[in-house]
N, C-alpha and C. Protein backbone atom coordinates (compact mmCIF):
# COMPACT_ATOMS: atom_id res chain seq x y z
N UNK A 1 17.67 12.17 -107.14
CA UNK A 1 16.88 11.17 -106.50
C UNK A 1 15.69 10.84 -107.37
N UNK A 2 15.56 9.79 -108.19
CA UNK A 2 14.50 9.36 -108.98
C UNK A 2 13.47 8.64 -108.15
N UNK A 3 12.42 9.78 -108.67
CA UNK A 3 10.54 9.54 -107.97
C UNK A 3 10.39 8.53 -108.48
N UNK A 4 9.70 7.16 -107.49
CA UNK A 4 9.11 6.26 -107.44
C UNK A 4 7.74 6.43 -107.37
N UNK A 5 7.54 6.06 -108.66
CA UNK A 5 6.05 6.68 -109.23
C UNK A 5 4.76 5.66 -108.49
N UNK A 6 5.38 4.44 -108.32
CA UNK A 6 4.21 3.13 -107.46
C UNK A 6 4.37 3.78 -106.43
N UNK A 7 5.43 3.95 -105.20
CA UNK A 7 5.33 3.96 -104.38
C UNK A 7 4.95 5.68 -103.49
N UNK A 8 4.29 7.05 -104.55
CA UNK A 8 3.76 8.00 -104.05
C UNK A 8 2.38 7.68 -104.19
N UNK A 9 1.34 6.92 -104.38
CA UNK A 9 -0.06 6.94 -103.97
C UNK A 9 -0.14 5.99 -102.69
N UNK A 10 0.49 5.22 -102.73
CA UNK A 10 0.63 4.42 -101.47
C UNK A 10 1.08 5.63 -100.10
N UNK A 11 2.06 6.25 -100.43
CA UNK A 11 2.31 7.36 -99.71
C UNK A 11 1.43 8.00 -99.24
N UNK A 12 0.97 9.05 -99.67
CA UNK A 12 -0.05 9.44 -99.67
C UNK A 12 -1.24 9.19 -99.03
N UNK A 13 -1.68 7.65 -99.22
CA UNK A 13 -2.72 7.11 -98.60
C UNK A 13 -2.25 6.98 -97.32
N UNK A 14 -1.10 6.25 -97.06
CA UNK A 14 -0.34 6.65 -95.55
C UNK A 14 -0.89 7.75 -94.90
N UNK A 15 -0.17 8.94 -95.62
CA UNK A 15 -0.11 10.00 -94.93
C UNK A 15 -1.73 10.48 -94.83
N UNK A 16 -2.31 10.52 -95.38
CA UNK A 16 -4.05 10.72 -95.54
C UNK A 16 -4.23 10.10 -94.11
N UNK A 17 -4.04 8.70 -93.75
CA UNK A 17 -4.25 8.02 -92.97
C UNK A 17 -3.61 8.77 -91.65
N UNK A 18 -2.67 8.61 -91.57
CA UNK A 18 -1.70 9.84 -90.16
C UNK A 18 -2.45 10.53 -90.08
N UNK A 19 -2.93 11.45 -90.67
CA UNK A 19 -3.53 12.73 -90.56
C UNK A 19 -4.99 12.27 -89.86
N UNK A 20 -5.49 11.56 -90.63
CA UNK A 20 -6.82 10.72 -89.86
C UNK A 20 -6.99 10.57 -88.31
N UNK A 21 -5.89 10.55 -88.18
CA UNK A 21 -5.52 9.52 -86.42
C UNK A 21 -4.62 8.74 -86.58
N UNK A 22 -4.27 7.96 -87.62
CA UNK A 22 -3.84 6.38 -87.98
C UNK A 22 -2.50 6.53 -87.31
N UNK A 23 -2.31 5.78 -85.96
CA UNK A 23 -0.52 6.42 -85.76
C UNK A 23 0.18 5.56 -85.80
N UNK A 24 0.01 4.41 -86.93
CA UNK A 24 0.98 3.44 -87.26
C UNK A 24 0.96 3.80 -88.66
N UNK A 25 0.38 4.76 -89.24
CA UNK A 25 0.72 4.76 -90.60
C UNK A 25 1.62 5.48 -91.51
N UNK A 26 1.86 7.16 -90.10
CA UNK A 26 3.23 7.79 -90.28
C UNK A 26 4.42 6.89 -90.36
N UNK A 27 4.30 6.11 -89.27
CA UNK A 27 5.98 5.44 -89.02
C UNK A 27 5.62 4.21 -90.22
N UNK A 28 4.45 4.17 -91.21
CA UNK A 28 4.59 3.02 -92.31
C UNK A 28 5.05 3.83 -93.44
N UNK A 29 5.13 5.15 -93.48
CA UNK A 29 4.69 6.26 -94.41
C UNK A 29 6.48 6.46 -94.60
N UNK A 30 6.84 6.39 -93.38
CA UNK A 30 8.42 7.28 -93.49
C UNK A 30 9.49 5.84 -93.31
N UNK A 31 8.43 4.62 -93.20
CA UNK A 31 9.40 2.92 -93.71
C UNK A 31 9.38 3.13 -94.97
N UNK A 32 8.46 3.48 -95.77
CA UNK A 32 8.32 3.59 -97.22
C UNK A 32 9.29 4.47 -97.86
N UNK A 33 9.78 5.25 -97.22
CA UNK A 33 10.93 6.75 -98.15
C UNK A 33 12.53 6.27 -97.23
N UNK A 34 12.70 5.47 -96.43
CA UNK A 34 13.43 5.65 -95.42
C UNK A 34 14.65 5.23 -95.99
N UNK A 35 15.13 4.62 -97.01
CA UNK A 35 16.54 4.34 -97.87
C UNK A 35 16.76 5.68 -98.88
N UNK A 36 15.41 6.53 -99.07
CA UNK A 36 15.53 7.89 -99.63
C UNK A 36 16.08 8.76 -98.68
N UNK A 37 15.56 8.75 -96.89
CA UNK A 37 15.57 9.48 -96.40
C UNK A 37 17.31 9.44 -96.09
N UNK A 38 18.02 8.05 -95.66
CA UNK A 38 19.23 8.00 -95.56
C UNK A 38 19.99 8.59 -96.69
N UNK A 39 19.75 8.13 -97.81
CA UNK A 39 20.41 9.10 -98.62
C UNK A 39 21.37 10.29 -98.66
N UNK A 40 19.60 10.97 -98.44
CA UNK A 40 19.84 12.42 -97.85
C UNK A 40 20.67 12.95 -97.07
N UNK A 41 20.22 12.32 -95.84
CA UNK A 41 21.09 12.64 -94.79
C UNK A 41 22.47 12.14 -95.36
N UNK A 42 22.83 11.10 -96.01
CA UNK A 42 24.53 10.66 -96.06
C UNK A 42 25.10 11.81 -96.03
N UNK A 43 24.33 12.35 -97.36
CA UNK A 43 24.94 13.21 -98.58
C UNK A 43 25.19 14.31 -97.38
N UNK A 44 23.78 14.88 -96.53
CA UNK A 44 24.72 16.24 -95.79
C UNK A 44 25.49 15.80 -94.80
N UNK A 45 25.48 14.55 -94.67
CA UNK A 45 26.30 15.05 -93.23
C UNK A 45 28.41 14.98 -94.08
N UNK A 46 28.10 13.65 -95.20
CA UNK A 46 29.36 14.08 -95.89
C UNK A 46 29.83 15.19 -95.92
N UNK A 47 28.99 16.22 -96.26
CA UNK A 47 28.86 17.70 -96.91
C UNK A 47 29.81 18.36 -95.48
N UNK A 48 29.17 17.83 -94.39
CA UNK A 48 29.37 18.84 -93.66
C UNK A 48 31.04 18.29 -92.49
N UNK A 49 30.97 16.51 -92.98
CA UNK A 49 32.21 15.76 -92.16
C UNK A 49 31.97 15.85 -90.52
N UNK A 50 30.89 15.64 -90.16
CA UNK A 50 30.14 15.64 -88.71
C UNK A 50 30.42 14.62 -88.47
N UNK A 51 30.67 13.96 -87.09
CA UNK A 51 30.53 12.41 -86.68
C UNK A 51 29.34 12.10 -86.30
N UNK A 52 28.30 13.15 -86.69
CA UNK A 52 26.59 12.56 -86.53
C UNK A 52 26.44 10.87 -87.19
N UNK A 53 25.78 10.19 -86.87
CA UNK A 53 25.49 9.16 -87.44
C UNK A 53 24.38 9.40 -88.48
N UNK A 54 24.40 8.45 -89.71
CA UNK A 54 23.10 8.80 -90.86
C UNK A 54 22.00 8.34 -90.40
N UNK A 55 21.82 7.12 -89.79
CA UNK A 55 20.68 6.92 -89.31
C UNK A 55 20.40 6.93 -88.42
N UNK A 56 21.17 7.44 -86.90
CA UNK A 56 20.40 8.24 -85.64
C UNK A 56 19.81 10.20 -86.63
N UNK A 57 20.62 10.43 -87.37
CA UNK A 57 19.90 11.61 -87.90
C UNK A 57 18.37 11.31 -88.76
N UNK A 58 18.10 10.35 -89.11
CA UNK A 58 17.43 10.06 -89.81
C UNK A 58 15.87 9.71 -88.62
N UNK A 59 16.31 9.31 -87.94
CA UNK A 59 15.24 8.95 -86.77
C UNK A 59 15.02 9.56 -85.94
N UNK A 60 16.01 10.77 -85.89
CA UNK A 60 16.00 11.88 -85.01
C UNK A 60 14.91 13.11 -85.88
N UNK A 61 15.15 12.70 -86.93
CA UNK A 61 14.20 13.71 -87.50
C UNK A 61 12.90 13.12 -87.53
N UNK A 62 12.32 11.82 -87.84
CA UNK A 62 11.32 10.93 -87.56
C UNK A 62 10.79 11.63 -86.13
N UNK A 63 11.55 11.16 -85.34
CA UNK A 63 11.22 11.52 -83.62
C UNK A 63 10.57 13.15 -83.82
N UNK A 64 11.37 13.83 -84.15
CA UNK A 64 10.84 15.53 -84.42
C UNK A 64 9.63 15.07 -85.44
N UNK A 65 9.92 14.62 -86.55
CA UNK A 65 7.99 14.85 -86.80
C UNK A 65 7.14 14.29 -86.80
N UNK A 66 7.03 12.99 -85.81
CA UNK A 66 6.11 12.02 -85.14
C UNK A 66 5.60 13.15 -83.74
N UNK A 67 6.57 13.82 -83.33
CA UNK A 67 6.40 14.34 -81.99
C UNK A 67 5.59 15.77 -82.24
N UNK A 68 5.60 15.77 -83.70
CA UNK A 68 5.12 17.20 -83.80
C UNK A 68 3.79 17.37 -84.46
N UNK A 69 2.95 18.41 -83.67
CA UNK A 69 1.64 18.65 -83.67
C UNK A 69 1.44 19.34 -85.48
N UNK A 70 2.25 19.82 -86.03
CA UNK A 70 1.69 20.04 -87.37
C UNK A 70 2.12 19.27 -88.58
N UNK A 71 2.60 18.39 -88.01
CA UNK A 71 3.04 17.01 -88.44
C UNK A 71 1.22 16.75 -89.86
N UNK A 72 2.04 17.37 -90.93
CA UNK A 72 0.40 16.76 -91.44
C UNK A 72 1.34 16.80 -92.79
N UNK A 73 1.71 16.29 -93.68
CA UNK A 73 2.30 15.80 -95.21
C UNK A 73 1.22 15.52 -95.85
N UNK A 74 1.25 16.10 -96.78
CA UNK A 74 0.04 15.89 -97.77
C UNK A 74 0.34 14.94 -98.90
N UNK A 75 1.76 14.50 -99.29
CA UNK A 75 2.47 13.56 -100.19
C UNK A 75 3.39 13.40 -100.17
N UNK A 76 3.92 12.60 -100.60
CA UNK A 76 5.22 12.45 -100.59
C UNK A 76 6.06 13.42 -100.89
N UNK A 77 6.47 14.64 -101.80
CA UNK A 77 6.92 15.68 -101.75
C UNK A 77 7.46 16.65 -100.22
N UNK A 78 5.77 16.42 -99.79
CA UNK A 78 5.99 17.35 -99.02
C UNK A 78 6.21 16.61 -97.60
N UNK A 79 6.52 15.03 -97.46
CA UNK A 79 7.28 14.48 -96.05
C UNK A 79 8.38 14.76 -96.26
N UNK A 80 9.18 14.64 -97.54
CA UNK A 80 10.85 14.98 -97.94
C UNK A 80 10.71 16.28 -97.71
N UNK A 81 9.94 17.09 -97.36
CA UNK A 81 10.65 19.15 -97.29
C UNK A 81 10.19 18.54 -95.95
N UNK A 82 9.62 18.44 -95.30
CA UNK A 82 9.36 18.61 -93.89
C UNK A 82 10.43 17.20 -93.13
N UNK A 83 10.86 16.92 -94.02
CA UNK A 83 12.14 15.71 -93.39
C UNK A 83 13.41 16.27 -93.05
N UNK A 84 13.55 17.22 -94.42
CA UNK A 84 14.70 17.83 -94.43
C UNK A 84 15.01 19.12 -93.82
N UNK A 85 13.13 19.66 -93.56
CA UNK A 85 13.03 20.78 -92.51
C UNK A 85 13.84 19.99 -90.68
N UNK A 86 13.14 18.73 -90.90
CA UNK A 86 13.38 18.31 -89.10
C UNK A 86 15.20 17.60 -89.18
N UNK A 87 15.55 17.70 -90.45
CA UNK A 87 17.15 17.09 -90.25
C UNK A 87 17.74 18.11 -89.80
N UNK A 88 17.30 19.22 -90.60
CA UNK A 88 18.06 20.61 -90.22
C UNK A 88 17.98 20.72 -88.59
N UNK A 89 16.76 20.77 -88.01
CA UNK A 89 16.70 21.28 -87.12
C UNK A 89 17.35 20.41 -85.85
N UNK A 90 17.13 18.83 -86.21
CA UNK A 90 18.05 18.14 -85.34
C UNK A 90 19.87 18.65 -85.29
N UNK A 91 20.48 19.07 -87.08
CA UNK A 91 21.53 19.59 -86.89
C UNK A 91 21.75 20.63 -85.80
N UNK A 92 20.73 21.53 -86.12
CA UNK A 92 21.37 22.65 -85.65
C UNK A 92 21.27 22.47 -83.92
N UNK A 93 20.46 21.61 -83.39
CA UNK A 93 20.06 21.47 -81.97
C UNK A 93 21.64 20.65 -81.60
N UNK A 94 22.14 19.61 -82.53
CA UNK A 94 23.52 19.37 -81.79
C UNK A 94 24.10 20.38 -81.87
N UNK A 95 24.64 21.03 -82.61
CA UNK A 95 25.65 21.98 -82.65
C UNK A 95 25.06 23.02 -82.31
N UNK A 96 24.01 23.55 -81.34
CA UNK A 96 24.04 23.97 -80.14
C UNK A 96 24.74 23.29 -79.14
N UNK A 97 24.31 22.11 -78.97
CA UNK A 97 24.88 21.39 -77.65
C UNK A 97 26.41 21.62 -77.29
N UNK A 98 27.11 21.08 -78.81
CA UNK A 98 28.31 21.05 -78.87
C UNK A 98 28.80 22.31 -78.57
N UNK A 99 28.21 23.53 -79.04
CA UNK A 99 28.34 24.74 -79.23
C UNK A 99 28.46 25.43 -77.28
N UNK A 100 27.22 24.79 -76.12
CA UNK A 100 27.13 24.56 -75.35
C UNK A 100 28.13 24.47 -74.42
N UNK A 101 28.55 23.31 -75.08
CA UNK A 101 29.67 21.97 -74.39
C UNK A 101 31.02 22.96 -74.36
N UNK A 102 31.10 23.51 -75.11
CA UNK A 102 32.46 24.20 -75.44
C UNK A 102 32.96 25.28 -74.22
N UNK A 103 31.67 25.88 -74.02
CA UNK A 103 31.71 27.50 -73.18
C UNK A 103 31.60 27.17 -71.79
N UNK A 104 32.01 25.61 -71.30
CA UNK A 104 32.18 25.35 -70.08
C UNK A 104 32.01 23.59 -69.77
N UNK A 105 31.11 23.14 -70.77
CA UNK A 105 31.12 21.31 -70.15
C UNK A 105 31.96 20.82 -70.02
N UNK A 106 33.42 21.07 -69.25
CA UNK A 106 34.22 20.07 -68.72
C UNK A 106 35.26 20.06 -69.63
N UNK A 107 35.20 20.94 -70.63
CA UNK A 107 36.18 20.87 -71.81
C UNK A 107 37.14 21.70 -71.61
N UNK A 108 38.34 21.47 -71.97
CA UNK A 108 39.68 22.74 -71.39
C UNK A 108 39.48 23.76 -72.30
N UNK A 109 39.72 24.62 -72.00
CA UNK A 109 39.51 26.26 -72.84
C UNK A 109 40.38 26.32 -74.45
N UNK A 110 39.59 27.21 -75.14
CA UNK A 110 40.16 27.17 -76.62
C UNK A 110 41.15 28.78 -76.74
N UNK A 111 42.31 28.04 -76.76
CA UNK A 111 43.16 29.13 -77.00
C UNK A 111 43.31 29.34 -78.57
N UNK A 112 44.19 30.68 -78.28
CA UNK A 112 44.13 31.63 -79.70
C UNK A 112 45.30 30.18 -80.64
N UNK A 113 45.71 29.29 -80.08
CA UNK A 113 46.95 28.78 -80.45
C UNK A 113 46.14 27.74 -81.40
N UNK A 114 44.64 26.59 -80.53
CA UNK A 114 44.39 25.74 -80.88
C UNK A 114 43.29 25.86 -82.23
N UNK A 115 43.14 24.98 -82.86
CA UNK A 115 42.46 24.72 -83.91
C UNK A 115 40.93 24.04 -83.90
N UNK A 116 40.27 24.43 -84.29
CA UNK A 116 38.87 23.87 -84.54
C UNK A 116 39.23 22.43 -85.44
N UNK A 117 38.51 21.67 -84.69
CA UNK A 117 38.25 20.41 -85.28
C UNK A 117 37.37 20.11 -86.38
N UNK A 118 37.08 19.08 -86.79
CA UNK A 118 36.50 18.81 -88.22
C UNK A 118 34.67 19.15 -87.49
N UNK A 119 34.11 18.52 -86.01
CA UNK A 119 32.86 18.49 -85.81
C UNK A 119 32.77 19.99 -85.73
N UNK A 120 33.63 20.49 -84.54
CA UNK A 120 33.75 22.06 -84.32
C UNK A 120 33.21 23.02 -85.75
N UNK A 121 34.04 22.68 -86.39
CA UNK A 121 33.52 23.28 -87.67
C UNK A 121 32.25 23.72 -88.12
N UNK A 122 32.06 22.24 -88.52
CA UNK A 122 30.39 21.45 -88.32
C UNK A 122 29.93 22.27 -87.86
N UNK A 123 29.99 22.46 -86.58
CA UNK A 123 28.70 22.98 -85.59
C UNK A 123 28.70 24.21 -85.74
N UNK A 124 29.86 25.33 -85.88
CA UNK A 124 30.17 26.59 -86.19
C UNK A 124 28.99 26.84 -87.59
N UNK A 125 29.39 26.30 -88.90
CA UNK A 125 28.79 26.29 -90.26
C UNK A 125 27.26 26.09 -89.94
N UNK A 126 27.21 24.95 -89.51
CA UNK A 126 25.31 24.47 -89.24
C UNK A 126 24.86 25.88 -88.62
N UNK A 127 25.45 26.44 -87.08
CA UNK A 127 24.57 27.61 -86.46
C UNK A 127 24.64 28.96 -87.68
N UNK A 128 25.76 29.00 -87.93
CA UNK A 128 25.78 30.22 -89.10
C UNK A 128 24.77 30.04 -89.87
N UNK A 129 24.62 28.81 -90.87
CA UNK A 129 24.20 29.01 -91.92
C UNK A 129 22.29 28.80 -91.55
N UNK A 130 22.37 28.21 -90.44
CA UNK A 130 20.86 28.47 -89.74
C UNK A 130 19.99 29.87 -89.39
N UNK A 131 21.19 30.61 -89.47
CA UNK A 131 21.08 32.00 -88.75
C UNK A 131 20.77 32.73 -89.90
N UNK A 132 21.31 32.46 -90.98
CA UNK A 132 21.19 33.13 -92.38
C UNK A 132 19.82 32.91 -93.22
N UNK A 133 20.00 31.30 -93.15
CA UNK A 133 18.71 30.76 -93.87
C UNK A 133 16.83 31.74 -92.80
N UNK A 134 17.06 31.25 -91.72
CA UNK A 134 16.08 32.46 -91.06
C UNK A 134 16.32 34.17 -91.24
N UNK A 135 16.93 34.21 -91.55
CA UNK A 135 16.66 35.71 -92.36
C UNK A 135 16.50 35.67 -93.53
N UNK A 136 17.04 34.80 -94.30
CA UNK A 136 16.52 35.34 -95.78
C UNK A 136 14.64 34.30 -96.03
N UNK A 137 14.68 33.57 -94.96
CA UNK A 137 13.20 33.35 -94.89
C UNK A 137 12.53 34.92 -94.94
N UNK A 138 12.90 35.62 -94.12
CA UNK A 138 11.87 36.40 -93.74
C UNK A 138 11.74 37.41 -94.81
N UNK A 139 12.75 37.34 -95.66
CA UNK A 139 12.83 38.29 -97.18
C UNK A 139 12.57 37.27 -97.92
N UNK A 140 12.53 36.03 -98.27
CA UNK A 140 12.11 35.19 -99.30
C UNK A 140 11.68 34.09 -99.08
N UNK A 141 10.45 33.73 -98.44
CA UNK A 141 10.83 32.43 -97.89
C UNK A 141 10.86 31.20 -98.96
N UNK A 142 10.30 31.17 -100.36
CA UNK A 142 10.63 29.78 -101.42
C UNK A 142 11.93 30.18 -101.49
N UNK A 143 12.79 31.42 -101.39
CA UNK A 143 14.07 31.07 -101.55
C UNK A 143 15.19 30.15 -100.89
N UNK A 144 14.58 30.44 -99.25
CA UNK A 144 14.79 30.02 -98.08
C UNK A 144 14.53 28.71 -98.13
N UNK A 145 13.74 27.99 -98.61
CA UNK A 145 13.23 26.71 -98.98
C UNK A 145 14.12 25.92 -99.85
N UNK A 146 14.33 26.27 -100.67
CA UNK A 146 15.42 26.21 -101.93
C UNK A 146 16.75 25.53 -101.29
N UNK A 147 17.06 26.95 -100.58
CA UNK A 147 18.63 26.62 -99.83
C UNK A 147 18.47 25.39 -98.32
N UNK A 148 17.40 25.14 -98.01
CA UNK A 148 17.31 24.03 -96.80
C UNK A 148 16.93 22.74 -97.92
N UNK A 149 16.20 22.69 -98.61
CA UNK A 149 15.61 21.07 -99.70
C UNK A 149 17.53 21.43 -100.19
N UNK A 150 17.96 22.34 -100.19
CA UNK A 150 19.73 21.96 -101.19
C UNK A 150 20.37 21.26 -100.36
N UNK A 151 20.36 21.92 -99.14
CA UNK A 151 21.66 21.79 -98.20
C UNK A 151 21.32 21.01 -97.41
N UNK A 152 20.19 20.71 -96.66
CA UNK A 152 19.91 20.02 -95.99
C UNK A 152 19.41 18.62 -96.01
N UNK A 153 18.76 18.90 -97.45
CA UNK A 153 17.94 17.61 -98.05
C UNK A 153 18.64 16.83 -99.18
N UNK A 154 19.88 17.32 -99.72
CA UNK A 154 20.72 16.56 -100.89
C UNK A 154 19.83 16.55 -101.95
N UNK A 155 18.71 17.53 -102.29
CA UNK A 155 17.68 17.33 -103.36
C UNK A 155 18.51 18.45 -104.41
N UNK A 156 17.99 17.54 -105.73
CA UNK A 156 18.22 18.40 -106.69
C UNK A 156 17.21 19.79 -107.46
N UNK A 157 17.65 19.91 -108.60
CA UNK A 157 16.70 21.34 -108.57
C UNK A 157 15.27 20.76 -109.30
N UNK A 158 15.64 19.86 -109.96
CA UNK A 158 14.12 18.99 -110.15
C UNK A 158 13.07 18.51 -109.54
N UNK A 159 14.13 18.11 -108.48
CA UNK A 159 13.48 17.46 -106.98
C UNK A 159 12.49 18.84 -106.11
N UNK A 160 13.47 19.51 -106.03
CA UNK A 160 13.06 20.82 -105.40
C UNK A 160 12.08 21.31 -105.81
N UNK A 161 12.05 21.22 -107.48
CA UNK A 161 10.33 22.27 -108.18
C UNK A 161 9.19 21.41 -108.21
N UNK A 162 9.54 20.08 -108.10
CA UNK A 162 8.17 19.14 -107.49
C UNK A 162 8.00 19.38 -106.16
N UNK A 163 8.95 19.24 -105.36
CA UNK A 163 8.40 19.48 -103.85
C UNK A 163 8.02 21.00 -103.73
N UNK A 164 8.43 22.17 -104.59
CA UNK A 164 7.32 23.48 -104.41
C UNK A 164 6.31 23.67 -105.23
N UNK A 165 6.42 22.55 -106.05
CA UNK A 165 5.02 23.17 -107.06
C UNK A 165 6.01 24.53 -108.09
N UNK A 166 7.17 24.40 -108.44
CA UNK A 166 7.58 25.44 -109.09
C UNK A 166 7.97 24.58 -110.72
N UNK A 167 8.74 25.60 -111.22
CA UNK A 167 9.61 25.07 -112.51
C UNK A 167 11.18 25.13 -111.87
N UNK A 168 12.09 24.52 -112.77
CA UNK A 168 13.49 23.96 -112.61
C UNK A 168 13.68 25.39 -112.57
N UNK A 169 13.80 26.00 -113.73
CA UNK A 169 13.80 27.32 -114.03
C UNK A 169 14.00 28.48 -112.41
N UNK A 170 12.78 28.74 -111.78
CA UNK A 170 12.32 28.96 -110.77
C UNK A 170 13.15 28.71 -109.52
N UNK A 171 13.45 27.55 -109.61
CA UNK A 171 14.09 27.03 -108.59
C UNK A 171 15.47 27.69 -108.56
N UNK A 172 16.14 27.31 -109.83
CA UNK A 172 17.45 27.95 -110.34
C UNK A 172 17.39 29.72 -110.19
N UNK A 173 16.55 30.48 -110.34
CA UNK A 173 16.44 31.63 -109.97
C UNK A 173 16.44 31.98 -108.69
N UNK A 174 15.77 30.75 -107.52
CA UNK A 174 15.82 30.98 -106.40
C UNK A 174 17.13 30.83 -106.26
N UNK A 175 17.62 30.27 -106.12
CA UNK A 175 18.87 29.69 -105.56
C UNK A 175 19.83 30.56 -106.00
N UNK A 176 19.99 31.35 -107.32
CA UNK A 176 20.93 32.33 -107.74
C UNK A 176 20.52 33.45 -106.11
N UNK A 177 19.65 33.78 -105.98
CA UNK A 177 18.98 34.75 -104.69
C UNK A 177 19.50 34.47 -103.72
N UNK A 178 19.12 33.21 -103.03
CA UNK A 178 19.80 32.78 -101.92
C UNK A 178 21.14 33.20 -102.04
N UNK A 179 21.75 32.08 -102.58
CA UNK A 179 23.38 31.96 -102.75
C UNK A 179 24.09 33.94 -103.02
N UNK A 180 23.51 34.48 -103.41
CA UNK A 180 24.07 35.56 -103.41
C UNK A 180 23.87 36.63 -101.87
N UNK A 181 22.54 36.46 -101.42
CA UNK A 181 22.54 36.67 -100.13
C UNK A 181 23.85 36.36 -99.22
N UNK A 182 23.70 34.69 -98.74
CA UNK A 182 24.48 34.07 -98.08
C UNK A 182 25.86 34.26 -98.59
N UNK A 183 26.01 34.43 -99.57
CA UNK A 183 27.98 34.59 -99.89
C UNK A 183 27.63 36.74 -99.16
N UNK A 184 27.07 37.13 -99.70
CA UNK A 184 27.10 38.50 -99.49
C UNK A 184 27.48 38.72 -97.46
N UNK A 185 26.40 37.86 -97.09
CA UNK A 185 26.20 37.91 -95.53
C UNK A 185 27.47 36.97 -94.90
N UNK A 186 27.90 36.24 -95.17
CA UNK A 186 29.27 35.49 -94.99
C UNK A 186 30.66 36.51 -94.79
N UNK A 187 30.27 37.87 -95.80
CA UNK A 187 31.22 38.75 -96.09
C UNK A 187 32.53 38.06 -97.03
């Protein structure tokens, strides 16, 4: 994803402004990244073959951090980690639902015979890999960071060491960490 170098001080001043009070300047702040933000989302929900829509996910995460009290981005960097923090979390809140829906909403029972579907999946992978990423927060959390800006955010490892303030290098070390965790904990 190539940084648009005009359009992060403008950002910024946005977000300066949000933070102020300004509450037309978040939703001017996240018009400004919002063909970045689809992107993103395409890329995971491809990743993951969900029938989520890209841009109800995209506004669903908007909604989560318009609605949210620590809602404060200091630049553009850091609305894309906290975008891709609230995509995640919209994922994982459907596939609860779905997850929900299964263990009684009206749905006929899953025998040993039938097969998980392509969303089923989805929703299975999203709660797992949610479950993982919060533990290896609590043993690493830039690692933990790493693997949600990867998976969640379609960012690369360049992308990633600007949005932590790290090196490529760094990043790539994280991610060797993670990824060996998560394949380890997967079994």
């Amino acid at each position: 994803m190539p940084t648009e170098p005009d359009a992060s001080p403008e950002i910024t001043v946005l977000l300066a402004r949000a933070r102020a009070g300004d509450a037309q300047a978040m939703g001017a702040a996240y018009s400004a990244m919002y063909e970045e933000l689809k992107r993103a989302a395409r890329q995971q929900l491809r990743r993951m073959r969900d029938d989520f829509q890209t841009t109800a996910l995209v506004h669903e995460a908007y909604l989560k951090l318009a609605g949210s009290a620590q809602m404060a981005a200091n630049d553009r960097n850091h609305l894309l980690a906290l975008s891709a923090r609230a995509m995640r979390q919209v994922l994982v809140d459907d596939a609860r639902a779905r997850k929900a829906d299964k263990r009684g909403g009206g749905q006929e029972p899953l025998t040993l015979t039938a097969r998980l579907d392509a969303g089923e999946r989805a929703a299975v992978e999203v709660l797992e890999l949610d479950e993982l990423i919060q533990r290896l927060h609590a043993l690493d959390e830039r690692a933990a960071q790493v693997v949600e800006l990867r998976y969640f955010g379609g960012y690369e490892d360049t992308e990633i060491a600007q949005m932590l303030d790290v090196t490529d290098r760094t990043v790539r070390r994280d991610w060797r960490k993670a990824r060996a965790f998560l394949l380890t904990e997967l079994g």
